[in-house]
C-alpha atoms as a PDB file:
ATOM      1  CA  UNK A   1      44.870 -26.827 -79.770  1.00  0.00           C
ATOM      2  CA  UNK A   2      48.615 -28.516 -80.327  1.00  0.00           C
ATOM      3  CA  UNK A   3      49.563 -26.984 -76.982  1.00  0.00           C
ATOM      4  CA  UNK A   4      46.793 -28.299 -74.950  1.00  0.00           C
ATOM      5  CA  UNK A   5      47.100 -31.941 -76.984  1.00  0.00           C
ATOM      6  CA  UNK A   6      51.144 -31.297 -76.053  1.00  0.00           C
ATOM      7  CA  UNK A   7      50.265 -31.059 -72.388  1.00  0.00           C
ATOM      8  CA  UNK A   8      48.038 -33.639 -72.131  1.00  0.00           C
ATOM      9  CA  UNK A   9      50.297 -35.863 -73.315  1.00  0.00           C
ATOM     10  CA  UNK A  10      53.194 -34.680 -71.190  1.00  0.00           C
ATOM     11  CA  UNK A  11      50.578 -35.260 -68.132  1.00  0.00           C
ATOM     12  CA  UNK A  12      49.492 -38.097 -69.123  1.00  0.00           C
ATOM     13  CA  UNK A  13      53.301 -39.700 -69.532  1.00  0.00           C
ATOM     14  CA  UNK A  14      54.058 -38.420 -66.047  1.00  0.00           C
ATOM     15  CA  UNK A  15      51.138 -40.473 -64.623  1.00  0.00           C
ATOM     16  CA  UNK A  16      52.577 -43.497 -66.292  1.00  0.00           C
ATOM     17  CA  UNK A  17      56.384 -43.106 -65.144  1.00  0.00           C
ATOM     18  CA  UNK A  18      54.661 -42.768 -61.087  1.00  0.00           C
ATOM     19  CA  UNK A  19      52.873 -45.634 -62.107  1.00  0.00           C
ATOM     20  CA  UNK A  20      55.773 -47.690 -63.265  1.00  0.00           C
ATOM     21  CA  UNK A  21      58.383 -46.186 -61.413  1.00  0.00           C
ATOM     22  CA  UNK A  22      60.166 -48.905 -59.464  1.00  0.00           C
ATOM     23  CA  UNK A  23      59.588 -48.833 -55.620  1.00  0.00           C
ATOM     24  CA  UNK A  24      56.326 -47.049 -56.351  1.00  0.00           C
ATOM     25  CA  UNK A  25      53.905 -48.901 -54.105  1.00  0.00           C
ATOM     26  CA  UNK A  26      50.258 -49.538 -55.762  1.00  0.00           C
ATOM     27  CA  UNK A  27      48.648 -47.657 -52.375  1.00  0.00           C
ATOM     28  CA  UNK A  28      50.727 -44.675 -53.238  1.00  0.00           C
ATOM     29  CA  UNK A  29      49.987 -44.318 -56.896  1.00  0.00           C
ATOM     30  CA  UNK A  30      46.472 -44.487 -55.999  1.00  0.00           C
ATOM     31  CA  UNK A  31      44.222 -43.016 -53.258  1.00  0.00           C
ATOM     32  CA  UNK A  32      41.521 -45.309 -53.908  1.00  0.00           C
ATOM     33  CA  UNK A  33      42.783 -47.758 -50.625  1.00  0.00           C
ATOM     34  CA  UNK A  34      45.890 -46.039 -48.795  1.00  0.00           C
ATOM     35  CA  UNK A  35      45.681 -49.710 -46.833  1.00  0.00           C
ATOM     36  CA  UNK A  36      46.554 -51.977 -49.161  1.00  0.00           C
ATOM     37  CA  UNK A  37      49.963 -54.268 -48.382  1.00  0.00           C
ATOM     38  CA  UNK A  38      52.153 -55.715 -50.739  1.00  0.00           C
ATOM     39  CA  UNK A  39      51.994 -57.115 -54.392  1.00  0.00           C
ATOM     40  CA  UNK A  40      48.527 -58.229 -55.840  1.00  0.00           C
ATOM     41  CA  UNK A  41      47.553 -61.431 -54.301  1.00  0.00           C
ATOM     42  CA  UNK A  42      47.930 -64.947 -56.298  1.00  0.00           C
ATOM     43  CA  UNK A  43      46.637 -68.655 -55.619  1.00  0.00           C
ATOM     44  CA  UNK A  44      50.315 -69.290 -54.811  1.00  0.00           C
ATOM     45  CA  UNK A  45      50.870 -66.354 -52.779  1.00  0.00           C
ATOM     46  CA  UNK A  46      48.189 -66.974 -49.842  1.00  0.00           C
ATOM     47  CA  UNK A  47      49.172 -70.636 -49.746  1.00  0.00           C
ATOM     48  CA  UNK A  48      52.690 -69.996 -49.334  1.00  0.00           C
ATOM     49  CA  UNK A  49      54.452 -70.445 -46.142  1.00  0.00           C
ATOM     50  CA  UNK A  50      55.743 -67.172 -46.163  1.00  0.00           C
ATOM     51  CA  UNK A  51      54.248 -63.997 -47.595  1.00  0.00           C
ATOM     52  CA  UNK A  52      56.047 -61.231 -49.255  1.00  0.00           C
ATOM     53  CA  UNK A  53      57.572 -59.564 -46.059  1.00  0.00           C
ATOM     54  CA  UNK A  54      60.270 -60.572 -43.982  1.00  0.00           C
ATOM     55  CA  UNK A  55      59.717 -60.588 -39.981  1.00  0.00           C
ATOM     56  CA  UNK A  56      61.037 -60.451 -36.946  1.00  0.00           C
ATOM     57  CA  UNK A  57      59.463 -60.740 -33.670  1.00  0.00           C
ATOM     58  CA  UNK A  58      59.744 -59.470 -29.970  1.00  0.00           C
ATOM     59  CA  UNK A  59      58.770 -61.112 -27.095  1.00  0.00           C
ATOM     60  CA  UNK A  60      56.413 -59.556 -24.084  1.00  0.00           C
ATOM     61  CA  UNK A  61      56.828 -60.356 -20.482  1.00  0.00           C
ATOM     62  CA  UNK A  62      53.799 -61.536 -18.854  1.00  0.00           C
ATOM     63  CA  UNK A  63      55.483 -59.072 -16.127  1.00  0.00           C
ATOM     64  CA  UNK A  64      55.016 -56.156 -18.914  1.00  0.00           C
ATOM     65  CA  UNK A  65      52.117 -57.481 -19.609  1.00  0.00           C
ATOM     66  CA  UNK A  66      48.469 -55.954 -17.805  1.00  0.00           C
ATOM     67  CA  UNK A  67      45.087 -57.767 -18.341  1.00  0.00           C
ATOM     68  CA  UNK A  68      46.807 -60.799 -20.317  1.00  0.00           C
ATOM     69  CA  UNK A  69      49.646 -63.284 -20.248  1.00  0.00           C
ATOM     70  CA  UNK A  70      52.536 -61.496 -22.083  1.00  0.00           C
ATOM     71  CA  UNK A  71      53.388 -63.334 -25.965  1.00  0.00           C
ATOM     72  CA  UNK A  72      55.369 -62.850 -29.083  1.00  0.00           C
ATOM     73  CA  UNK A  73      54.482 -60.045 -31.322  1.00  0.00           C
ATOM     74  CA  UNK A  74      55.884 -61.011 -35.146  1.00  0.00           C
ATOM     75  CA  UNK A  75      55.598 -57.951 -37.029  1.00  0.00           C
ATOM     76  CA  UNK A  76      57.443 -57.061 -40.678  1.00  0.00           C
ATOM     77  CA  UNK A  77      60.959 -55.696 -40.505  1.00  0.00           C
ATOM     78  CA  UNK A  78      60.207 -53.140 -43.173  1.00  0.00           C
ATOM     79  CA  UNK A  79      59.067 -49.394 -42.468  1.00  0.00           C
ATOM     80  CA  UNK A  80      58.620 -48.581 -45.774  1.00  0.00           C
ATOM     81  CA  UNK A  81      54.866 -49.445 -46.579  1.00  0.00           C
ATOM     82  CA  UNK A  82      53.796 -46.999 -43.045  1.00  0.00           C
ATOM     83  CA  UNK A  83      51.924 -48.676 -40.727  1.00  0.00           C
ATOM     84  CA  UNK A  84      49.813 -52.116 -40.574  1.00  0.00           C
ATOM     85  CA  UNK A  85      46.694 -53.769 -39.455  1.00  0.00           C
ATOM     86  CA  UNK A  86      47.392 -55.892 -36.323  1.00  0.00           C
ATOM     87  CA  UNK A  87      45.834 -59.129 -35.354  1.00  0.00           C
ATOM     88  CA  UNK A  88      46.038 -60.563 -31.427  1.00  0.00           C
ATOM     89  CA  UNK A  89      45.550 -64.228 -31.439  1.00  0.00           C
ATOM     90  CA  UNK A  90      44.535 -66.736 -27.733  1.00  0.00           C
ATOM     91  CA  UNK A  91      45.337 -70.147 -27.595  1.00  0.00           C
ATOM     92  CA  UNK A  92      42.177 -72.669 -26.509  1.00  0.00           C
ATOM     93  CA  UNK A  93      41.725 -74.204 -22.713  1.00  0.00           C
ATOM     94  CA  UNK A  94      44.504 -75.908 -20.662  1.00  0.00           C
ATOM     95  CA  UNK A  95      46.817 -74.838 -24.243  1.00  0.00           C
ATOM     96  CA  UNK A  96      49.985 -72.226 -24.316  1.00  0.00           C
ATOM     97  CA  UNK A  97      50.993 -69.761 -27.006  1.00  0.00           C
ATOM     98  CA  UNK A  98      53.137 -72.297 -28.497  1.00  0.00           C
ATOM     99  CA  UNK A  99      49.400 -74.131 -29.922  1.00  0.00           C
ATOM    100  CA  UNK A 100      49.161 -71.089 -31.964  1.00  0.00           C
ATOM    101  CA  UNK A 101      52.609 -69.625 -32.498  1.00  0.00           C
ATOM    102  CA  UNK A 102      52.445 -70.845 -36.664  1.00  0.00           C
ATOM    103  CA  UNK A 103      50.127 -68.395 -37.344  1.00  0.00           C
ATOM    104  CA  UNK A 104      52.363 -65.144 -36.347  1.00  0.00           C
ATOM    105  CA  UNK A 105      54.636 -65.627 -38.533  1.00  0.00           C
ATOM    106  CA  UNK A 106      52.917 -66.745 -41.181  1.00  0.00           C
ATOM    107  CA  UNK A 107      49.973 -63.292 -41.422  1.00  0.00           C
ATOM    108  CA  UNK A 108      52.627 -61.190 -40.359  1.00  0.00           C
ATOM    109  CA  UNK A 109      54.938 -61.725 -44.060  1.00  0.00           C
ATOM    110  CA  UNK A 110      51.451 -61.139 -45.432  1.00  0.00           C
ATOM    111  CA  UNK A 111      51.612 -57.497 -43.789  1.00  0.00           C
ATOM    112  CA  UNK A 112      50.421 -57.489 -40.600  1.00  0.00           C
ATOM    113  CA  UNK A 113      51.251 -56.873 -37.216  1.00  0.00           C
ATOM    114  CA  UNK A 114      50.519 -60.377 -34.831  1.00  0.00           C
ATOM    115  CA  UNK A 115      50.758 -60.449 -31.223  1.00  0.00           C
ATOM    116  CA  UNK A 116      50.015 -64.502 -30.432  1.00  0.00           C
ATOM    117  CA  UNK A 117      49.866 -64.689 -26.346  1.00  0.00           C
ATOM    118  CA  UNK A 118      49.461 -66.606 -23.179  1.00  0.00           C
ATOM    119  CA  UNK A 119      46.123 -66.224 -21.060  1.00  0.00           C
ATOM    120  CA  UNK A 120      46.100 -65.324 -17.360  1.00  0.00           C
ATOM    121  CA  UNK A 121      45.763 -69.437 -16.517  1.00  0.00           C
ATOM    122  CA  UNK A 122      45.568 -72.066 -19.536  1.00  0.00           C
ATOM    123  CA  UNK A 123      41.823 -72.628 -17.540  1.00  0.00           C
ATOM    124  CA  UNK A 124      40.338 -69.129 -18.835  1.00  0.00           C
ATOM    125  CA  UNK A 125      36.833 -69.336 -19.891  1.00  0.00           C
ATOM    126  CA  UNK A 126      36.130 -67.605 -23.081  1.00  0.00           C
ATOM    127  CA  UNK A 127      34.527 -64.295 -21.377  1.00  0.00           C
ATOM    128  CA  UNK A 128      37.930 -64.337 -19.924  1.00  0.00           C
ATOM    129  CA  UNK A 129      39.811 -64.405 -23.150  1.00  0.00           C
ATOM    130  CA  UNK A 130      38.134 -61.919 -25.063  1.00  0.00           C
ATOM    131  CA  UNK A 131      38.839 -59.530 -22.164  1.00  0.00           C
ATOM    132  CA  UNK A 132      42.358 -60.301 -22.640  1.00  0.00           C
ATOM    133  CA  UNK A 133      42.602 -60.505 -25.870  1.00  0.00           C
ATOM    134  CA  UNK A 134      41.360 -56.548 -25.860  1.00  0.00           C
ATOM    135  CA  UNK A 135      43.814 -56.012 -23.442  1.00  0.00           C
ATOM    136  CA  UNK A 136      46.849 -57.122 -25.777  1.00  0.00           C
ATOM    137  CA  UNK A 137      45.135 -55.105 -28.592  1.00  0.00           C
ATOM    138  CA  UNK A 138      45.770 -52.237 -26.244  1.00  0.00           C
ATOM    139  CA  UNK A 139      49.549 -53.081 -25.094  1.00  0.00           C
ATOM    140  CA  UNK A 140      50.437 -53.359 -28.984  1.00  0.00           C
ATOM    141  CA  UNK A 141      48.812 -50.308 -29.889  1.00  0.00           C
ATOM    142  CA  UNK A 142      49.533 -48.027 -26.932  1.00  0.00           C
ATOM    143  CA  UNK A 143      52.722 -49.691 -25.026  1.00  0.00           C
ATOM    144  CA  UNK A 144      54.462 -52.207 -27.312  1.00  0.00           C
ATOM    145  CA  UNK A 145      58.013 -51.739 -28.484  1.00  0.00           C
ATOM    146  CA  UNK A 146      56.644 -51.627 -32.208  1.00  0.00           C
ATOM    147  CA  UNK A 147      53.290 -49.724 -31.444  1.00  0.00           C
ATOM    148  CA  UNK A 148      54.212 -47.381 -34.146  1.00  0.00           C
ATOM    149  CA  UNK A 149      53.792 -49.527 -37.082  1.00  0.00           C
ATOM    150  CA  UNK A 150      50.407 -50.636 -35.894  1.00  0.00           C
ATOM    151  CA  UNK A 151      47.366 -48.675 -36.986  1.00  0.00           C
ATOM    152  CA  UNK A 152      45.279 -48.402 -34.298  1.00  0.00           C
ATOM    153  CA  UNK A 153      42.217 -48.285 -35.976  1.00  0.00           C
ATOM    154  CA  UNK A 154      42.252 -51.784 -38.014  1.00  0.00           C
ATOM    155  CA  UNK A 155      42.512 -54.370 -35.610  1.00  0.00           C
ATOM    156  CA  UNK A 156      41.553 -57.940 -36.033  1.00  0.00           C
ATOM    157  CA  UNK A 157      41.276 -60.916 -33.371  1.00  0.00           C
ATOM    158  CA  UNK A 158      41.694 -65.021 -33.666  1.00  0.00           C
ATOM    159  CA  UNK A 159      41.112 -67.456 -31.160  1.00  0.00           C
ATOM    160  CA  UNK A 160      41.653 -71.133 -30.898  1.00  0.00           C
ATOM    161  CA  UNK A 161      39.012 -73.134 -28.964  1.00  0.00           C
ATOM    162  CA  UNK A 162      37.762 -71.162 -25.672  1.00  0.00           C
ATOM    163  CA  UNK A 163      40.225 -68.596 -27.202  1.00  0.00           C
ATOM    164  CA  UNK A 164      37.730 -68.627 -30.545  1.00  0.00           C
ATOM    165  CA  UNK A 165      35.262 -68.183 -28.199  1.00  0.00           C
ATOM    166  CA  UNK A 166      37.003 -65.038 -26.808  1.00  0.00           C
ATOM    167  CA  UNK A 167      37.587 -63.781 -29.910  1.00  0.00           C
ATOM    168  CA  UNK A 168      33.468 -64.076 -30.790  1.00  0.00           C
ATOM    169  CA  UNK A 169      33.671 -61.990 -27.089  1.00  0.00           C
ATOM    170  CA  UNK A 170      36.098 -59.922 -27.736  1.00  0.00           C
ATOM    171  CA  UNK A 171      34.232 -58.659 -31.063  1.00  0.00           C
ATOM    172  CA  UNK A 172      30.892 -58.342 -29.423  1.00  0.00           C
ATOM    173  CA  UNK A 173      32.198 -55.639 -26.510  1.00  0.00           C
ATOM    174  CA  UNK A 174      34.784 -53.945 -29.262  1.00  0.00           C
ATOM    175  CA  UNK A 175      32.427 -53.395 -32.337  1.00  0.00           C
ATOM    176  CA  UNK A 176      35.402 -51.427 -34.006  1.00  0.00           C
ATOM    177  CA  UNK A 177      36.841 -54.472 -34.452  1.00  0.00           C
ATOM    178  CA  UNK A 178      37.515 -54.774 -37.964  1.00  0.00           C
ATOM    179  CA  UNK A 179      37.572 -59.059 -38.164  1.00  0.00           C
ATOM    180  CA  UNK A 180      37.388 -61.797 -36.126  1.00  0.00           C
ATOM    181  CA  UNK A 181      38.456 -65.158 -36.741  1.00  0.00           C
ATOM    182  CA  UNK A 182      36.977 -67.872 -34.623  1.00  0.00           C
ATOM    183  CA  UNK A 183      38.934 -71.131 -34.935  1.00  0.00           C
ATOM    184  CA  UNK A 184      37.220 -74.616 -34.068  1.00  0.00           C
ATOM    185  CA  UNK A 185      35.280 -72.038 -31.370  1.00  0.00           C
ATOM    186  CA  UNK A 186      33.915 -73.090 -27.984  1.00  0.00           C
ATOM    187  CA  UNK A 187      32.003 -70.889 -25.712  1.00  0.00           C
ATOM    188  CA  UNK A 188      28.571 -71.584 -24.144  1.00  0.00           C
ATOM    189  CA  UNK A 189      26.818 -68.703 -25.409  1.00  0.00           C
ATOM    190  CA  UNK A 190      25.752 -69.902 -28.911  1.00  0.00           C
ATOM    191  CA  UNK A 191      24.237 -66.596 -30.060  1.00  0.00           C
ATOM    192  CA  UNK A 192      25.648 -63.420 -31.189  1.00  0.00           C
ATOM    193  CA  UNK A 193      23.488 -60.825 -32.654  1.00  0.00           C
ATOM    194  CA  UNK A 194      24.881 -58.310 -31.404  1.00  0.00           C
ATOM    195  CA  UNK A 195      28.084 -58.538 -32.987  1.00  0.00           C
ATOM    196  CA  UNK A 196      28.925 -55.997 -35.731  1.00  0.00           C
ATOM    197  CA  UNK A 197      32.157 -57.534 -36.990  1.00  0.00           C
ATOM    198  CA  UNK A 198      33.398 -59.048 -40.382  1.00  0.00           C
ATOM    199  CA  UNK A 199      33.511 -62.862 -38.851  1.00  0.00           C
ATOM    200  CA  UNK A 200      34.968 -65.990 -40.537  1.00  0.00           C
ATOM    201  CA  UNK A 201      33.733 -68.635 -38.221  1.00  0.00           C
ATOM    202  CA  UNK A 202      36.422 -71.732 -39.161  1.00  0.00           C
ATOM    203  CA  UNK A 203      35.192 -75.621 -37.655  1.00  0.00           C
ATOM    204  CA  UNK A 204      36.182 -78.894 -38.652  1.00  0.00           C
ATOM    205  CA  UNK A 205      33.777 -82.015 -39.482  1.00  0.00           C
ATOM    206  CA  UNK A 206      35.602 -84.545 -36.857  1.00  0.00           C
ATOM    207  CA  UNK A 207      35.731 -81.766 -34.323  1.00  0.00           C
ATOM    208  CA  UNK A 208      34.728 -84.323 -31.050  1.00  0.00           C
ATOM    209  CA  UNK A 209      35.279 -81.354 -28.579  1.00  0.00           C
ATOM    210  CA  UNK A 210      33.542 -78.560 -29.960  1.00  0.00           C
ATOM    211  CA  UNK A 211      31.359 -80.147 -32.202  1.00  0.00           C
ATOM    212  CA  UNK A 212      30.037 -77.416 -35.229  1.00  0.00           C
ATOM    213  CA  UNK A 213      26.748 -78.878 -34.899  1.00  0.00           C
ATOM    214  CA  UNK A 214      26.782 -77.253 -30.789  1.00  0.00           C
ATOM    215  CA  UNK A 215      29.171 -74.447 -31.747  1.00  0.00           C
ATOM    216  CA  UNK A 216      30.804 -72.789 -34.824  1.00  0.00           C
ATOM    217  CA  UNK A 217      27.352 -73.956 -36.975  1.00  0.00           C
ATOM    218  CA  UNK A 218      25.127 -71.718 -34.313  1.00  0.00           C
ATOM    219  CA  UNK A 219      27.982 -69.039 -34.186  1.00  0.00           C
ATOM    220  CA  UNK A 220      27.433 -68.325 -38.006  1.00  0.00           C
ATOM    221  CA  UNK A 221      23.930 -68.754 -38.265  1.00  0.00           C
ATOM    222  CA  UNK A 222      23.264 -66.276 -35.286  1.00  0.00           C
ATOM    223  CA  UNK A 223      25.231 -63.412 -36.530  1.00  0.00           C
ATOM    224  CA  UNK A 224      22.990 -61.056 -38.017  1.00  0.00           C
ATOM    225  CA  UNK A 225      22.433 -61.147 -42.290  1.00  0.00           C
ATOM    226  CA  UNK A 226      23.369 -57.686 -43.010  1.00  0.00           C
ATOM    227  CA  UNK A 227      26.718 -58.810 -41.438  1.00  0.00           C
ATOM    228  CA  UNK A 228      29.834 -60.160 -43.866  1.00  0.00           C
ATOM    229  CA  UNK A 229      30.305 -63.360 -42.372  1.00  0.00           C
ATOM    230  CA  UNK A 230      31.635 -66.509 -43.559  1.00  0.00           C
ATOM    231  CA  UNK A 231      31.468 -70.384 -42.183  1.00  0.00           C
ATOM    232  CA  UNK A 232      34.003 -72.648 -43.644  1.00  0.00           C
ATOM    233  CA  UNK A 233      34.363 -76.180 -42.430  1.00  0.00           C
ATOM    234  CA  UNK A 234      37.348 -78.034 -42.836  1.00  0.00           C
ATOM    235  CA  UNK A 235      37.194 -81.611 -44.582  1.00  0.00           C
ATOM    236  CA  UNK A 236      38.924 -84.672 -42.066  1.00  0.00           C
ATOM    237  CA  UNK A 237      40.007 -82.287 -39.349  1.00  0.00           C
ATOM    238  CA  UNK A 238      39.805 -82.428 -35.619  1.00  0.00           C
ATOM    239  CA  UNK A 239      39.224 -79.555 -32.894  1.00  0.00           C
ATOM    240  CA  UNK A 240      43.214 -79.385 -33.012  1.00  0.00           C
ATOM    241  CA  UNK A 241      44.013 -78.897 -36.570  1.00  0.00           C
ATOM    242  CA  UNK A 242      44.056 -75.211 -35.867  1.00  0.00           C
ATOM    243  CA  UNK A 243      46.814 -75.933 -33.650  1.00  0.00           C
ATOM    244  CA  UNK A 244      49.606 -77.010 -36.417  1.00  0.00           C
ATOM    245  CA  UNK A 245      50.422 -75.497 -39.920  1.00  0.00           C
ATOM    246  CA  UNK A 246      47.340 -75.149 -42.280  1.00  0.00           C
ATOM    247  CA  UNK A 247      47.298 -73.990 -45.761  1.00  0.00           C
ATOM    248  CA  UNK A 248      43.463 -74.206 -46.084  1.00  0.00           C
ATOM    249  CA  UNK A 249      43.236 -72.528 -42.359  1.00  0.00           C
ATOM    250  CA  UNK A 250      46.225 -69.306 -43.089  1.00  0.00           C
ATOM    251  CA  UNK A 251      44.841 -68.483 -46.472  1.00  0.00           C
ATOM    252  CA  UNK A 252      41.390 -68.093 -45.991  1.00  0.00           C
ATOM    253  CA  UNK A 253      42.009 -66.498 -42.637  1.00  0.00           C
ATOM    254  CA  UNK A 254      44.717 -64.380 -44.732  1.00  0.00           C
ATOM    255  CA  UNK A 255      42.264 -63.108 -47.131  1.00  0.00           C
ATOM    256  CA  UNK A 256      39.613 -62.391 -44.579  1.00  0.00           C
ATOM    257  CA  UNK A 257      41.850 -60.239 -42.569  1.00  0.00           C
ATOM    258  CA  UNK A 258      43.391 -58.523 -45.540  1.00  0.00           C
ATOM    259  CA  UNK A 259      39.649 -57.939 -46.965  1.00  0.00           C
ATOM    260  CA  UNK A 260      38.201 -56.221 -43.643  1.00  0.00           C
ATOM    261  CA  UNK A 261      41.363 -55.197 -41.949  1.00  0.00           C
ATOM    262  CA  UNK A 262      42.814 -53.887 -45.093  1.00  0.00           C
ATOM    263  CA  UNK A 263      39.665 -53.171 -47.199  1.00  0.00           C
ATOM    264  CA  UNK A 264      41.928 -54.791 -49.796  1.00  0.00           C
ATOM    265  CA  UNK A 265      39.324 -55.791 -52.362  1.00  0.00           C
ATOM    266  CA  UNK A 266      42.115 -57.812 -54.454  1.00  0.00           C
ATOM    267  CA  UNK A 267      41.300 -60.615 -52.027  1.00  0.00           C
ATOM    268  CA  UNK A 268      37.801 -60.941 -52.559  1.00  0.00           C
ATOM    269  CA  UNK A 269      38.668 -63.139 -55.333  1.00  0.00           C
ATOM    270  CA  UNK A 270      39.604 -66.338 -52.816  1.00  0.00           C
ATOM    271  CA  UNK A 271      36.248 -65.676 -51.014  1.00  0.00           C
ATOM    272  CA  UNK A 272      33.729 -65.231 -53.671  1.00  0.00           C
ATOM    273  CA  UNK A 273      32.348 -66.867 -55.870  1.00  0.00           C
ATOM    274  CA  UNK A 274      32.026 -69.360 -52.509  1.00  0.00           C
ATOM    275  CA  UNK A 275      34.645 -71.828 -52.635  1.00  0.00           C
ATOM    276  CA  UNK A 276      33.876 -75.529 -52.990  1.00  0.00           C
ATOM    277  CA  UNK A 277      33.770 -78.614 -51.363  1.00  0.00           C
ATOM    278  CA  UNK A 278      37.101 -80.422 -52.033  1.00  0.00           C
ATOM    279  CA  UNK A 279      39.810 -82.290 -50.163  1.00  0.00           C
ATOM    280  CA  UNK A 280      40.266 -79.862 -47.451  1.00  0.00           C
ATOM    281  CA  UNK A 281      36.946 -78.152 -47.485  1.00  0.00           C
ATOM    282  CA  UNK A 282      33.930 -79.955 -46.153  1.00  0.00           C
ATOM    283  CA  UNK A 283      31.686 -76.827 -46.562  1.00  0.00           C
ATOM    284  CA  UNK A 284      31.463 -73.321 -47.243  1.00  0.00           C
ATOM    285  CA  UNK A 285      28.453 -70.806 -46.155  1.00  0.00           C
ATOM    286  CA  UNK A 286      28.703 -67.252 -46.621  1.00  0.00           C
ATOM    287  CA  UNK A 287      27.009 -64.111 -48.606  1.00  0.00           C
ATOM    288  CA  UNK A 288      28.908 -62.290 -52.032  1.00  0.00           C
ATOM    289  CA  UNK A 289      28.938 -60.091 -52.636  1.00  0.00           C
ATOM    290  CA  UNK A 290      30.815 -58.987 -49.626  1.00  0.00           C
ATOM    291  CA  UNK A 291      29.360 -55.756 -48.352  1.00  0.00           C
ATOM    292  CA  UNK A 292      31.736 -52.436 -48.819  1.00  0.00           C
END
């Protein structure tokens, strides 16, 4: 009996040192979610300018480029966690890659890999983006210079404008999709029950252009119930807040992507219970919990 109490303990110490062992990532010392990405989330940590990874960034040639405009992939430096999730990310109509350009840096420290690009011609319509937004998708998982710390098999896409109408496209002809982030949206279709990705459909209640009542209202309520889906509406914003820094914008977009990219269930704390109206948040619709 001592010697089986004696090596229980000695087993039980050895899961503790792995445990604490410095450099010891959480995903490795359990199986549970080999996807999740840095240190537990905080308030602090998904408002923060910069997540916990440092980045660098490589730019693609619309010459290299097939199906899309070439961009700026932002991706983090280190090799050590394995692979990430990767995000591609189309400006709105008449707009460049520079509209959008905040956001790669900003989801890539957070772990992820984020290819922002140009479209074909600034007057795309949003069939057209979501075409080409699968087309990046493919150059950064099959062609790109850092296609080997992308996991090909959690992707995410974000649009601005026509572009968050491509990305509502986009999700509807790639159901494998793992997220998609519409942002102030425009497209003409207004229904999409056919889509069978995570979507956090992101308007703004002085939006003059793409008004939520005609667009990103209709987006949400059309995608099907048994769908994780989420409508937040920012408080005194216009169609182009998407289109400069935005804590309210990167953090819940951050904890979307890390929730359904990732599967990272330590950021279902900023999306449920629902947040509340407040100074940046006009509304919030969505469904807890979230589905697994």
């Amino acid at each position: 009996m001592r010697r089986h109490l004696a090596a229980a303990a000695t087993a039980t110490a050895a899961s503790l040192t792995l445990l604490l062992a410095p450099g010891v990532r959480a995903a490795d010392a359990s199986a549970a979610n080999p996807y999740e990405r840095g240190p537990a989330p905080t308030q602090a940590s998904v408002e923060a300018l910069r997540g916990p990874y440092a980045v660098s960034q490589t730019t693609v040639s619309s010459l290299a480029a097939t199906g899309f405009g070439g961009g700026t992939i932002y991706y983090p430096t280190s090799t050590a966690d394995g692979t990430f999730g990767a995000v591609v990310i189309s400006p709105g109509f008449t707009a460049y890659e520079s509209s959008i350009a905040w956001l790669g840096p900003r989801l890539a420290s957070q772990g992820f890999v984020v290819f922002t690009i140009d479209t074909l011609t600034t007057l795309d319509q949003p069939d057209s983006r979501g075409r080409q937004l699968l087309a990046a998708l493919d150059h950064l998982t099959q062609r790109s210079a850092v296609r080997g710390r992308v996991d090909a098999s959690r992707l995410g896409v974000m649009g601005h404008s026509m572009g968050g109408g491509g990305s509502l496209e986009a999700a509807k002809s790639r159901p494998s999709l793992k997220a998609a982030v519409p942002l102030t949206g425009w497209n003409t279709d207004k229904t999409w029950p056919e889509i069978k990705t995570p979507t956090l459909v992101i308007g703004a209640d002085g939006d003059t252009v793409a008004p939520v009542a005609n667009h990103s209202e209709p987006f949400y309520e059309s995608l099907p119930n048994s769908l994780d889906k989420a409508y937040l509406e920012l408080n005194g914003a216009t169609h182009f807040t998407p289109n400069t820094s935005n804590t309210t914008i990167a953090k819940y977009s951050i904890a979307w992507l890390k929730r359904f990219i990732d599967d990272d269930t330590r950021y279902e704390q900023f999306l449920c219970p629902l947040p509340r109206p407040s100074l940046t948040i006009e509304e919030y619709r969505g469904s807890c919990p979230l589905g697994s």
